[in-house]
C-alpha atoms as a PDB file:
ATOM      1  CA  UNK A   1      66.744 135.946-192.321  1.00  0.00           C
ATOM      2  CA  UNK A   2      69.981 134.700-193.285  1.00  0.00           C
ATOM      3  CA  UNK A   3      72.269 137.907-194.277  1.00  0.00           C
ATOM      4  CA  UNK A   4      74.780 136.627-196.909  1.00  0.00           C
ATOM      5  CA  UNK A   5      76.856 138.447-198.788  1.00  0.00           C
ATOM      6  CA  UNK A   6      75.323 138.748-202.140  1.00  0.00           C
ATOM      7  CA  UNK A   7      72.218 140.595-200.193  1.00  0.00           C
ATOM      8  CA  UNK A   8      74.561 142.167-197.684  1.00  0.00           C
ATOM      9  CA  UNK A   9      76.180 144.728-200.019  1.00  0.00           C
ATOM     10  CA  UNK A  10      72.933 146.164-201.398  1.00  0.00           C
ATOM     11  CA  UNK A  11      71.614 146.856-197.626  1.00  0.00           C
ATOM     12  CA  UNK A  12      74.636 148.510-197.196  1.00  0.00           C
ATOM     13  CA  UNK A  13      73.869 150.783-200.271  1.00  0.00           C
ATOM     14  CA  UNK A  14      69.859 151.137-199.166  1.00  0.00           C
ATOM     15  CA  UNK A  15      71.051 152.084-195.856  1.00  0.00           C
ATOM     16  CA  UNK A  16      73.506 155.257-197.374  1.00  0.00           C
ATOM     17  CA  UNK A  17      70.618 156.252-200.127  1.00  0.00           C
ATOM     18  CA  UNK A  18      67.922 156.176-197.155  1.00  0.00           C
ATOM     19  CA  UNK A  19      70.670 157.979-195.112  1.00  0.00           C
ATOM     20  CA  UNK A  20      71.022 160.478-197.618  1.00  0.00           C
ATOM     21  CA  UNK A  21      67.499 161.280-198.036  1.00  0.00           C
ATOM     22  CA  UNK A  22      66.784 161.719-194.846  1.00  0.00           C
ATOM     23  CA  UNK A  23      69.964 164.144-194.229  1.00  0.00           C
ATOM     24  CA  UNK A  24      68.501 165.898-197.753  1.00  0.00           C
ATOM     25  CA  UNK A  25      65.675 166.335-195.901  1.00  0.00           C
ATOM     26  CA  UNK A  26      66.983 168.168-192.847  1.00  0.00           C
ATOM     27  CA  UNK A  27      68.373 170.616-195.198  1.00  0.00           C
ATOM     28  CA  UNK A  28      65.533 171.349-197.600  1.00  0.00           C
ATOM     29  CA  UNK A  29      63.680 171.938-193.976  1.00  0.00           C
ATOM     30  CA  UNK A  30      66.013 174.439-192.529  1.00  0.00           C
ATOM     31  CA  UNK A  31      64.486 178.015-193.017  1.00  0.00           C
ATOM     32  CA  UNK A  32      66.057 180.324-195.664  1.00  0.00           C
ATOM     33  CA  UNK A  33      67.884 183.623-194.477  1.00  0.00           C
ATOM     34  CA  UNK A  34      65.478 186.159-194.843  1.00  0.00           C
ATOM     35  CA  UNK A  35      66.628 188.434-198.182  1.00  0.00           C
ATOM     36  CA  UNK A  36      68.547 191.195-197.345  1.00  0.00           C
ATOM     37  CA  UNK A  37      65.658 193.588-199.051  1.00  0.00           C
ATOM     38  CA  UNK A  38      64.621 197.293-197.952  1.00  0.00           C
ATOM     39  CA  UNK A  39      61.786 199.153-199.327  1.00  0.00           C
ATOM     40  CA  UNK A  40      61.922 203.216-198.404  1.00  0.00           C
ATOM     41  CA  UNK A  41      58.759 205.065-199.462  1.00  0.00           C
ATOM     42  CA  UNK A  42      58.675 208.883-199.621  1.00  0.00           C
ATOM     43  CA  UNK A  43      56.328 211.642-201.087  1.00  0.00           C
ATOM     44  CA  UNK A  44      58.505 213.456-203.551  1.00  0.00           C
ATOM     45  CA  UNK A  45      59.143 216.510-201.291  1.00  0.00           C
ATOM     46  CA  UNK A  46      62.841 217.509-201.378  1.00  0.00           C
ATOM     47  CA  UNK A  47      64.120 216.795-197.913  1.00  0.00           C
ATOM     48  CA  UNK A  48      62.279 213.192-198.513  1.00  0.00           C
ATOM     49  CA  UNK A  49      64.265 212.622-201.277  1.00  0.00           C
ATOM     50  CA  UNK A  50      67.457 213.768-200.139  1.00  0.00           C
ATOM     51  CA  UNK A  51      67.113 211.680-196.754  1.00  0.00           C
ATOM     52  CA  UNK A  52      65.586 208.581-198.444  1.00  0.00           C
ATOM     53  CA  UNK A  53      69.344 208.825-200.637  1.00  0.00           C
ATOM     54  CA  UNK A  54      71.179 209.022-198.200  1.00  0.00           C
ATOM     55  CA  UNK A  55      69.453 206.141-195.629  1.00  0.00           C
ATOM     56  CA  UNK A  56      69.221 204.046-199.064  1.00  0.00           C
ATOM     57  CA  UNK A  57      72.908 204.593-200.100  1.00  0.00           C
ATOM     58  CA  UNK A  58      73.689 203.571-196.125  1.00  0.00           C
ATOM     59  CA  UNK A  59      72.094 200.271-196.519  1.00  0.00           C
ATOM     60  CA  UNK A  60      72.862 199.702-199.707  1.00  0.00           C
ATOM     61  CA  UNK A  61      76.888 200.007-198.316  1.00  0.00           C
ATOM     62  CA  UNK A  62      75.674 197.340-195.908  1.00  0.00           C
ATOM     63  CA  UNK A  63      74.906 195.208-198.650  1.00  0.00           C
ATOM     64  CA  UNK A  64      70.858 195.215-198.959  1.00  0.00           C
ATOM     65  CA  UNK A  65      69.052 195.772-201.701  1.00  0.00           C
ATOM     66  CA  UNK A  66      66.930 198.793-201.837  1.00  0.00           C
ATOM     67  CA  UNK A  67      63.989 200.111-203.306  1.00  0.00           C
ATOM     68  CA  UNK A  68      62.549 203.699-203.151  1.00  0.00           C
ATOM     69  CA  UNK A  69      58.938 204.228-204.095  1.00  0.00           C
ATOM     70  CA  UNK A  70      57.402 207.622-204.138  1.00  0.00           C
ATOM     71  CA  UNK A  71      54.200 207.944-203.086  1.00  0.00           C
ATOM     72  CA  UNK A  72      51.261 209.973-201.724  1.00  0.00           C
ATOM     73  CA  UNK A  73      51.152 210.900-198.403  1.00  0.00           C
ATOM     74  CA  UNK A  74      48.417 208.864-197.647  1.00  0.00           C
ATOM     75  CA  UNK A  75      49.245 205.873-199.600  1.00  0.00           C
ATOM     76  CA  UNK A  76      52.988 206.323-198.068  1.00  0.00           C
ATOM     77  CA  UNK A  77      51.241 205.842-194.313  1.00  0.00           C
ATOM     78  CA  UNK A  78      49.096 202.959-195.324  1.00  0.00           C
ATOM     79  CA  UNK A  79      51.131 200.806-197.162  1.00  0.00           C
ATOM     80  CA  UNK A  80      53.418 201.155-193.921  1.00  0.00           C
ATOM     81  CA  UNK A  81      50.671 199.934-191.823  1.00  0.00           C
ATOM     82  CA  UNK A  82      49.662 197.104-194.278  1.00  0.00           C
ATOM     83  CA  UNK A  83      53.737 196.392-194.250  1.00  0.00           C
ATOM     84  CA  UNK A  84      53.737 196.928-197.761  1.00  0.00           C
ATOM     85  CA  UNK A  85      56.425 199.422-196.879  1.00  0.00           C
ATOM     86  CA  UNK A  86      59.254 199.251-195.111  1.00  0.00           C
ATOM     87  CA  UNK A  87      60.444 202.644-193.291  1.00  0.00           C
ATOM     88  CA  UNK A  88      59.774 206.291-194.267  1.00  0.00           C
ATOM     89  CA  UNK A  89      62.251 209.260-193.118  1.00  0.00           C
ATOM     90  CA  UNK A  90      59.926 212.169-193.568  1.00  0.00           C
ATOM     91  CA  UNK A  91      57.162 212.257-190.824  1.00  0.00           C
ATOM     92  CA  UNK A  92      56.586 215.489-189.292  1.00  0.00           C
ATOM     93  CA  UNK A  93      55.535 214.851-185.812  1.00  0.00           C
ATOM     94  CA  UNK A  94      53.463 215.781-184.096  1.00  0.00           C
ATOM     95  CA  UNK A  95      52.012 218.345-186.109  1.00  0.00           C
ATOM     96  CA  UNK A  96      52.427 218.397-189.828  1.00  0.00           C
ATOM     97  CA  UNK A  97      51.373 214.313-190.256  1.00  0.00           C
ATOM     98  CA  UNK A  98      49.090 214.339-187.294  1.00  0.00           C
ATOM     99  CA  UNK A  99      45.999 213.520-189.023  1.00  0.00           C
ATOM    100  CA  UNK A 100      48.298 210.114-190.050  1.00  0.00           C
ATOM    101  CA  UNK A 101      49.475 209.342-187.059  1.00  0.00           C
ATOM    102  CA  UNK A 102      45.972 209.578-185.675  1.00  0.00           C
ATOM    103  CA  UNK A 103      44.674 207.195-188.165  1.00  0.00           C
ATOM    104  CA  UNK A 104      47.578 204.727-188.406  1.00  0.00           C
ATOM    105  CA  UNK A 105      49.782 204.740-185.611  1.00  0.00           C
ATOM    106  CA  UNK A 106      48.297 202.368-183.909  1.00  0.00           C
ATOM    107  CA  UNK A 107      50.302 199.954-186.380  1.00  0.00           C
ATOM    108  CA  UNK A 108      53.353 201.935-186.843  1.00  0.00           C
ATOM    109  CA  UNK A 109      56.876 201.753-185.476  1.00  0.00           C
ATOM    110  CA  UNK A 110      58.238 204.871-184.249  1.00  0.00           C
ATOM    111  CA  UNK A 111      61.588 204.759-184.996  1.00  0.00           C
ATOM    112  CA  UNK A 112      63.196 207.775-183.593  1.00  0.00           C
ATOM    113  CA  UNK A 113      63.633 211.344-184.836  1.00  0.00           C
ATOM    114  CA  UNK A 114      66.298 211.324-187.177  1.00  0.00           C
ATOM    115  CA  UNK A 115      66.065 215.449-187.308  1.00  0.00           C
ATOM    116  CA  UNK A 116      65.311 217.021-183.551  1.00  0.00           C
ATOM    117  CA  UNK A 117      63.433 220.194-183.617  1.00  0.00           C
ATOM    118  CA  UNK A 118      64.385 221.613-186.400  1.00  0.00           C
ATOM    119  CA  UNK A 119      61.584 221.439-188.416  1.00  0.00           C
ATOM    120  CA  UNK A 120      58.761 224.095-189.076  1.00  0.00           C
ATOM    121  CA  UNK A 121      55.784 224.691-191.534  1.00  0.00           C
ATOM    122  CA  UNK A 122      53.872 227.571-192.089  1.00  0.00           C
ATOM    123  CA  UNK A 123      53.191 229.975-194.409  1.00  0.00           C
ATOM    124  CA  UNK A 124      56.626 231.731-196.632  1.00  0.00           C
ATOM    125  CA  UNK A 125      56.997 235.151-198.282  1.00  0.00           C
ATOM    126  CA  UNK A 126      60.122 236.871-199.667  1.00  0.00           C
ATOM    127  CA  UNK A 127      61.457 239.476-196.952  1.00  0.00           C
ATOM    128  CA  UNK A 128      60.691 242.678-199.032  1.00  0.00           C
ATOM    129  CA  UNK A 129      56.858 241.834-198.781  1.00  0.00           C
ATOM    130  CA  UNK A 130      56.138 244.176-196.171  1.00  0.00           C
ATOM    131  CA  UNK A 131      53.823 242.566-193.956  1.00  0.00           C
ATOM    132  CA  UNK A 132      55.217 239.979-191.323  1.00  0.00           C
ATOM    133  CA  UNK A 133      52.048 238.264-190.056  1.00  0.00           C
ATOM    134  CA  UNK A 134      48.601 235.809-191.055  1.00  0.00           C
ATOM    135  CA  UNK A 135      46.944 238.813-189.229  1.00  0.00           C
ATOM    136  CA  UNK A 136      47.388 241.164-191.786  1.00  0.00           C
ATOM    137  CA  UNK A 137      47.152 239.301-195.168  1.00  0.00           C
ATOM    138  CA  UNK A 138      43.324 240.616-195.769  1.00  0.00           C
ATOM    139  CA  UNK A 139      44.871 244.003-196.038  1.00  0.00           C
ATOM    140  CA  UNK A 140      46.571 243.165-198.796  1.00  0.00           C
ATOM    141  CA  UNK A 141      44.943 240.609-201.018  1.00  0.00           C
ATOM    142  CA  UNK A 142      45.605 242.790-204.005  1.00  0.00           C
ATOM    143  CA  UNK A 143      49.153 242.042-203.637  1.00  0.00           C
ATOM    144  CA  UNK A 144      49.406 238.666-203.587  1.00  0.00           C
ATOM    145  CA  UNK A 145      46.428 238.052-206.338  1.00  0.00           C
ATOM    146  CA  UNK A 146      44.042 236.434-203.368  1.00  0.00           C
ATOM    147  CA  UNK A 147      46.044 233.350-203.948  1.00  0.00           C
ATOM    148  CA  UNK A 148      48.688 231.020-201.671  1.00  0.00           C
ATOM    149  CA  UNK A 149      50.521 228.627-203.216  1.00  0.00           C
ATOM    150  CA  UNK A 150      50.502 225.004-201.839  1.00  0.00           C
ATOM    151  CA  UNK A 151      51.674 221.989-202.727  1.00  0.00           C
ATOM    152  CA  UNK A 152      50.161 218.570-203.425  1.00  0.00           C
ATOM    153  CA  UNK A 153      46.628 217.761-202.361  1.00  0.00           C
ATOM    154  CA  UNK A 154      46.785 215.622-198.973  1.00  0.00           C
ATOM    155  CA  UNK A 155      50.040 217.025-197.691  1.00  0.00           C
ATOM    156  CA  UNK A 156      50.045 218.242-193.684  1.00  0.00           C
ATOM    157  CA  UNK A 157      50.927 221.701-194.733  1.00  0.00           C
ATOM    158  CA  UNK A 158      48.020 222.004-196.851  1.00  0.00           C
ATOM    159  CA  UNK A 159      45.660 220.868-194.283  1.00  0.00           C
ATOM    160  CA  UNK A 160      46.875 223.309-192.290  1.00  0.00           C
ATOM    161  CA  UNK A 161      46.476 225.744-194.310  1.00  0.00           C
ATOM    162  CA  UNK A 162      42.883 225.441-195.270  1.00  0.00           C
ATOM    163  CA  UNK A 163      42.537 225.311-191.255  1.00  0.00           C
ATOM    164  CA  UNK A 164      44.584 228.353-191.475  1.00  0.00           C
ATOM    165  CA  UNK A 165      42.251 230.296-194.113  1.00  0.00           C
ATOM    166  CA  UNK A 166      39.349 229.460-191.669  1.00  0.00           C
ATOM    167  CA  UNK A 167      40.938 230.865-188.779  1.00  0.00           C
ATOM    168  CA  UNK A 168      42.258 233.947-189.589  1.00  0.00           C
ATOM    169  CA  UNK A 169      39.649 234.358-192.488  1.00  0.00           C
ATOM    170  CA  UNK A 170      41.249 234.746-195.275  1.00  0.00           C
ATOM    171  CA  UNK A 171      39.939 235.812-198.145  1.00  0.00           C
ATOM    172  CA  UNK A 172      42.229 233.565-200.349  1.00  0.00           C
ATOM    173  CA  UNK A 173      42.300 230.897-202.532  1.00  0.00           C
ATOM    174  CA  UNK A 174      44.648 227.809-201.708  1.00  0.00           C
ATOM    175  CA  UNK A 175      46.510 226.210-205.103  1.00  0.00           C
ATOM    176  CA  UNK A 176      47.269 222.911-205.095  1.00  0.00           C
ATOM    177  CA  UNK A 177      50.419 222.595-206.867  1.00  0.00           C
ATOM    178  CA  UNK A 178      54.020 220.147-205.877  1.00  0.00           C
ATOM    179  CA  UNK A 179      56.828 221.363-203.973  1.00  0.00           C
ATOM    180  CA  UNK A 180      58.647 221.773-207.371  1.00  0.00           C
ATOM    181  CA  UNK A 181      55.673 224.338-208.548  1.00  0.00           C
ATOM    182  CA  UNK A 182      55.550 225.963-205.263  1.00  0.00           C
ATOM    183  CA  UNK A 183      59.426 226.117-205.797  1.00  0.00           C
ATOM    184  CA  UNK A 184      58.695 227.818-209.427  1.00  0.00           C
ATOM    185  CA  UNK A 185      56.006 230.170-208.590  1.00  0.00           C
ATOM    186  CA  UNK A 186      58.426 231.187-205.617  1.00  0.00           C
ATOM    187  CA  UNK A 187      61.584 231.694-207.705  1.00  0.00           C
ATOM    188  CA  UNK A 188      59.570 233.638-210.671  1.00  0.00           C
ATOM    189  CA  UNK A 189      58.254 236.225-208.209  1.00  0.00           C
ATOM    190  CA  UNK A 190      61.439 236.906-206.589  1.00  0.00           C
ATOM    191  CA  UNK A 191      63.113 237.713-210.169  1.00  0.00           C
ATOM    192  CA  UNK A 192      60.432 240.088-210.973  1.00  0.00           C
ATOM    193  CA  UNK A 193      60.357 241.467-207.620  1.00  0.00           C
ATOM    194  CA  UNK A 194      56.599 240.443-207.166  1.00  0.00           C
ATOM    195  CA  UNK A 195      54.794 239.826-203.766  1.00  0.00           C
ATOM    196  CA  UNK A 196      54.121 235.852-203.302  1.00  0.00           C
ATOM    197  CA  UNK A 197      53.246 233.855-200.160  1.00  0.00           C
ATOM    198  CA  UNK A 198      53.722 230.193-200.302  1.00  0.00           C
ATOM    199  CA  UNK A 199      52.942 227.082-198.002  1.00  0.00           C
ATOM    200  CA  UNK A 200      56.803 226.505-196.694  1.00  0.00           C
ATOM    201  CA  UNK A 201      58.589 224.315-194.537  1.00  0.00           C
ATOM    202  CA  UNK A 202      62.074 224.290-193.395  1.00  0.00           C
ATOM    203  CA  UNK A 203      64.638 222.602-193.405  1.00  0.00           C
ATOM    204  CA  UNK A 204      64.690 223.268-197.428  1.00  0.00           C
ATOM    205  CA  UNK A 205      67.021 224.376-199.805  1.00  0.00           C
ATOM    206  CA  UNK A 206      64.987 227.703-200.485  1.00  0.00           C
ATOM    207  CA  UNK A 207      66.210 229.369-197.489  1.00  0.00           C
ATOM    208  CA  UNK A 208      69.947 229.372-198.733  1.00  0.00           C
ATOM    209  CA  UNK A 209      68.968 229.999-201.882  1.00  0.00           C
ATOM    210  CA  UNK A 210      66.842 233.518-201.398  1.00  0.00           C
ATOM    211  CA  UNK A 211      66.087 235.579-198.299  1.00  0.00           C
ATOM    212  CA  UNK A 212      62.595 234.751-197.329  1.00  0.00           C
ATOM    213  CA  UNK A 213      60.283 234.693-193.598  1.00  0.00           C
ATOM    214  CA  UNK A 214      57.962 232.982-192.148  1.00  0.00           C
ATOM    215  CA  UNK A 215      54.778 234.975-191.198  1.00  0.00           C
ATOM    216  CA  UNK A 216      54.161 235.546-187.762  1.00  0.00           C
ATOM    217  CA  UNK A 217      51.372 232.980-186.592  1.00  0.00           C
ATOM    218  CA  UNK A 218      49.779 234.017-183.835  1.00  0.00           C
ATOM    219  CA  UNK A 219      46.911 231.541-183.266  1.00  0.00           C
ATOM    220  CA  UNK A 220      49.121 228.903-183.757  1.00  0.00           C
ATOM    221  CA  UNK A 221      47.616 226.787-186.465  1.00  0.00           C
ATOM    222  CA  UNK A 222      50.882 225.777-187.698  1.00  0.00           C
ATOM    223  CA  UNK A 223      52.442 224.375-184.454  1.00  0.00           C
ATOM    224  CA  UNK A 224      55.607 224.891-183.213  1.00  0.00           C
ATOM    225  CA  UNK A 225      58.758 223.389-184.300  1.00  0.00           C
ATOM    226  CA  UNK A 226      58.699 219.617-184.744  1.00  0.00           C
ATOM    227  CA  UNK A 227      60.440 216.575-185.709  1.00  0.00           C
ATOM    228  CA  UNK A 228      61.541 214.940-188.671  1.00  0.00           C
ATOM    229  CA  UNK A 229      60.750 210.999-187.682  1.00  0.00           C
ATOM    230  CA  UNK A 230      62.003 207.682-189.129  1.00  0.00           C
ATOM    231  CA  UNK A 231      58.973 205.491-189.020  1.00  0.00           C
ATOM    232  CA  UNK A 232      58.961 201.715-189.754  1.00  0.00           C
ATOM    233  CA  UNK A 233      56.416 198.957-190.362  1.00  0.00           C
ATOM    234  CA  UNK A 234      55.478 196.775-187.107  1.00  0.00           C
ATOM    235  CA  UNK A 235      57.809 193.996-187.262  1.00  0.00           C
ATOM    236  CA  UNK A 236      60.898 195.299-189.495  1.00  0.00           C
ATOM    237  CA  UNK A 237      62.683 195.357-186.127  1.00  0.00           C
ATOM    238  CA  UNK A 238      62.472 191.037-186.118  1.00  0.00           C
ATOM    239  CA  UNK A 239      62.496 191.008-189.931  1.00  0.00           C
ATOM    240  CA  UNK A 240      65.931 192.519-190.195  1.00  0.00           C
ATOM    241  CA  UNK A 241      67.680 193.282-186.800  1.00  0.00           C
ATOM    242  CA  UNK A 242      70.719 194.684-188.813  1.00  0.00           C
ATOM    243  CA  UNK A 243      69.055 196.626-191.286  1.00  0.00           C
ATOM    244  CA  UNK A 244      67.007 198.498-188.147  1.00  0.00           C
ATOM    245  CA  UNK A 245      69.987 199.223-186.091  1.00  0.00           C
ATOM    246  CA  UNK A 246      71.247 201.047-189.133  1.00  0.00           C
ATOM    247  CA  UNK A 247      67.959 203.030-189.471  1.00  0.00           C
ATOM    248  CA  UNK A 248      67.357 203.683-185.790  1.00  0.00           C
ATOM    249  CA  UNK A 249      71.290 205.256-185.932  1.00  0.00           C
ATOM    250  CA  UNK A 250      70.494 207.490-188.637  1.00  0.00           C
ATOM    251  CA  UNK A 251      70.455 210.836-187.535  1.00  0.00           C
ATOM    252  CA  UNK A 252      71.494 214.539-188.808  1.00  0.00           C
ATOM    253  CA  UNK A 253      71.027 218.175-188.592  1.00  0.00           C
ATOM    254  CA  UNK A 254      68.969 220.460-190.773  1.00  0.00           C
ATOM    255  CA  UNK A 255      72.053 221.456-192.145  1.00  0.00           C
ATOM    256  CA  UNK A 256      73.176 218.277-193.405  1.00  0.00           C
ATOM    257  CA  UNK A 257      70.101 217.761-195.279  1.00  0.00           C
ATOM    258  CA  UNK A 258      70.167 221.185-196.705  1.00  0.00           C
ATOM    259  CA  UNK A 259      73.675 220.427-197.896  1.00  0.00           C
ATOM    260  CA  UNK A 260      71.823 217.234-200.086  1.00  0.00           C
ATOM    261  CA  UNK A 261      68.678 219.000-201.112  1.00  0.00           C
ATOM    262  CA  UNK A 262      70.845 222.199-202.313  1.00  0.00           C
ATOM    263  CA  UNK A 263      73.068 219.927-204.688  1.00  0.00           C
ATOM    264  CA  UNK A 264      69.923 217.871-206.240  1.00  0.00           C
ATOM    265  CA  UNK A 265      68.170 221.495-206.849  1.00  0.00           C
ATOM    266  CA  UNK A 266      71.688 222.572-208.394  1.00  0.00           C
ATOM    267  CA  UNK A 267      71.227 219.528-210.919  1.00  0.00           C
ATOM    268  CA  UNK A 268      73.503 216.924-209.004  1.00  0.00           C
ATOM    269  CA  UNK A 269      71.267 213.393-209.664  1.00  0.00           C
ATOM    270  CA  UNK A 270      69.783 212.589-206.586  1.00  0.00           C
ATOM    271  CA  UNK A 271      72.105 209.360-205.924  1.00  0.00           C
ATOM    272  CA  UNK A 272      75.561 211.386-206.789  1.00  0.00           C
ATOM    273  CA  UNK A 273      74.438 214.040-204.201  1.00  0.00           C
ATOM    274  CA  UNK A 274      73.654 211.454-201.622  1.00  0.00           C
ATOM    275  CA  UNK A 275      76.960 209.904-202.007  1.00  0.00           C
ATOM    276  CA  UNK A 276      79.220 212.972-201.840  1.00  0.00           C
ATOM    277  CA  UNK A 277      77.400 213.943-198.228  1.00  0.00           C
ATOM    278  CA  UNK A 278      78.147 210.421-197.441  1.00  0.00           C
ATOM    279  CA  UNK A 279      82.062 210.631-198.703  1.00  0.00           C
ATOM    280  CA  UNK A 280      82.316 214.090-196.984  1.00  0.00           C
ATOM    281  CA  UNK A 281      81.244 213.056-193.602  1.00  0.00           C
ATOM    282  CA  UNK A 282      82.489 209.490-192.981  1.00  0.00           C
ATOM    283  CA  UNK A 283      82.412 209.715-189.117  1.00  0.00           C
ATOM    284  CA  UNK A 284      78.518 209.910-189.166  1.00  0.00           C
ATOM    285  CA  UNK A 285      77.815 207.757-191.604  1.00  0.00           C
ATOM    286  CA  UNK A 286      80.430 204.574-189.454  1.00  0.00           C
ATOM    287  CA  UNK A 287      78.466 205.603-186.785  1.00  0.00           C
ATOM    288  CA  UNK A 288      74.955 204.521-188.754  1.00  0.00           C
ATOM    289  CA  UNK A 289      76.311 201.656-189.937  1.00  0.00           C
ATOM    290  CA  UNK A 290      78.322 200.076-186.840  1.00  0.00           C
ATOM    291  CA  UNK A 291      77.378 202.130-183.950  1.00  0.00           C
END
């Protein structure tokens, strides 16, 4: 076929339009940064909700957008194995969450422990109660109205201590309460000067707050002293590279979360008192972020 120029100029033009559509394709086919998105679940405990802040307000600062979601313990554990979830900060291994780990490790990603052997559970009276071990709570049941005061229903601690009951055999009733009831029930005997025992864990505000002791645990159904451990979902590591560098970095002392939990239970909001840790210790926190 003859090409003259009344048909040459609109091949020219079909050739650019078919051009352009096949460059538009290329484009529309190239695959989308992944969002810059971070879900942290916690069970509404107070070192949970100081560290899940503070990790939050870290990643926030490096420009994600995140969402905390409290939840059971349970729920918190699957819905990281399902990947509904993104990373917790409060697993208490290999003790305290055993019973989780057992059941969903498998398709978990151990982060690292973000607290080193600091942490401890077990069972909490005010030092003027005048008995300092499990062993010798059935001699004084009278005292402390046959009841310990737990927290919420599922929590390690309180599977320990209804292991701990049948152990030592304790003629006791275990309530089921939240860490801000056991904090209540805790506070309210100290003013009047009244005996109390509580399920307790440390590191918590508490223990600046009022001079209290662990009782002695001799068969050792509590465990020893454990970690606090950042735990992912499988695959958060190839999701967001950036975003898990940050969160395998984070790491503090019982101390510094203390500091946090002490100003939320003074009435800071939970966000303000993450932030002021973070503006008073700036070396740390560059170190999360960049290494």
């Amino acid at each position: 076929m003859m090409i003259t120029k009344r048909t040459f100029i609109p091949l020219i033009i079909g050739l650019i339009l078919f051009s352009a559509v096949l460059v538009t394709g290329c484009v529309d086919e190239t695959p989308a940064e992944p969002a810059k998105e971070i879900t942290i679940g916690l069970v509404t405990w107070d070192c949970a909700i100081a560290s899940s802040h503070v990790l939050g307000e870290v990643l926030e600062e490096a420009g994600y957008d995140v969402t905390i979601m409290g939840v059971d313990a349970g729920p918190l554990y699957a819905g990281l194995a399902r990947g509904d979830i993104d990373v917790t900060t409060t697993a208490w291994l290999p003790f305290t969450h055993a019973t989780y780990w057992e059941e969903y490790g498998d398709d978990l990603d151990y982060v690292n422990e973000n607290i080193k052997g600091e942490a401890r559970i077990g069972l909490v009276v005010p030092a003027y109660v005048t008995i300092d071990s499990i062993e010798e709570m059935n001699g004084v049941v009278e005292n402390f109205d046959g009841k310990i005061i737990g927290i919420d229903p599922g929590a390690g601690i309180m599977t320990a201590t209804e292991n701990a009951i049948e152990e030592y055999d304790l003629d006791y009733e275990l309530v089921a309460s939240s860490g801000a009831g056991m904090a209540a029930e805790l506070r309210s005997a100290i003013n009047s000067e009244e005996w109390v025992v509580v399920t307790g864990w440390a590191p918590h505000w508490k223990f600046g707050r009022w001079d209290l002791k662990f009782l002695d645990d001799p068969k050792g159904v509590y465990g020893d002293a454990e970690d606090v451990v950042t735990i992912a979902r499988l695959g958060l590591k190839e999701d967001q590279p950036e975003a898990y560098a940050i969160i395998e970095r984070f790491e503090w002392t019982g101390d510094d979360i203390a500091e946090v939990m002490t100003a939320i239970e003074d009435g800071v909001p939970d966000k303000e008192a993450a932030q002021a840790w973070i503006a008073a210790n700036p070396d740390k926190v560059n170190y999360w972020l960049h290494g």
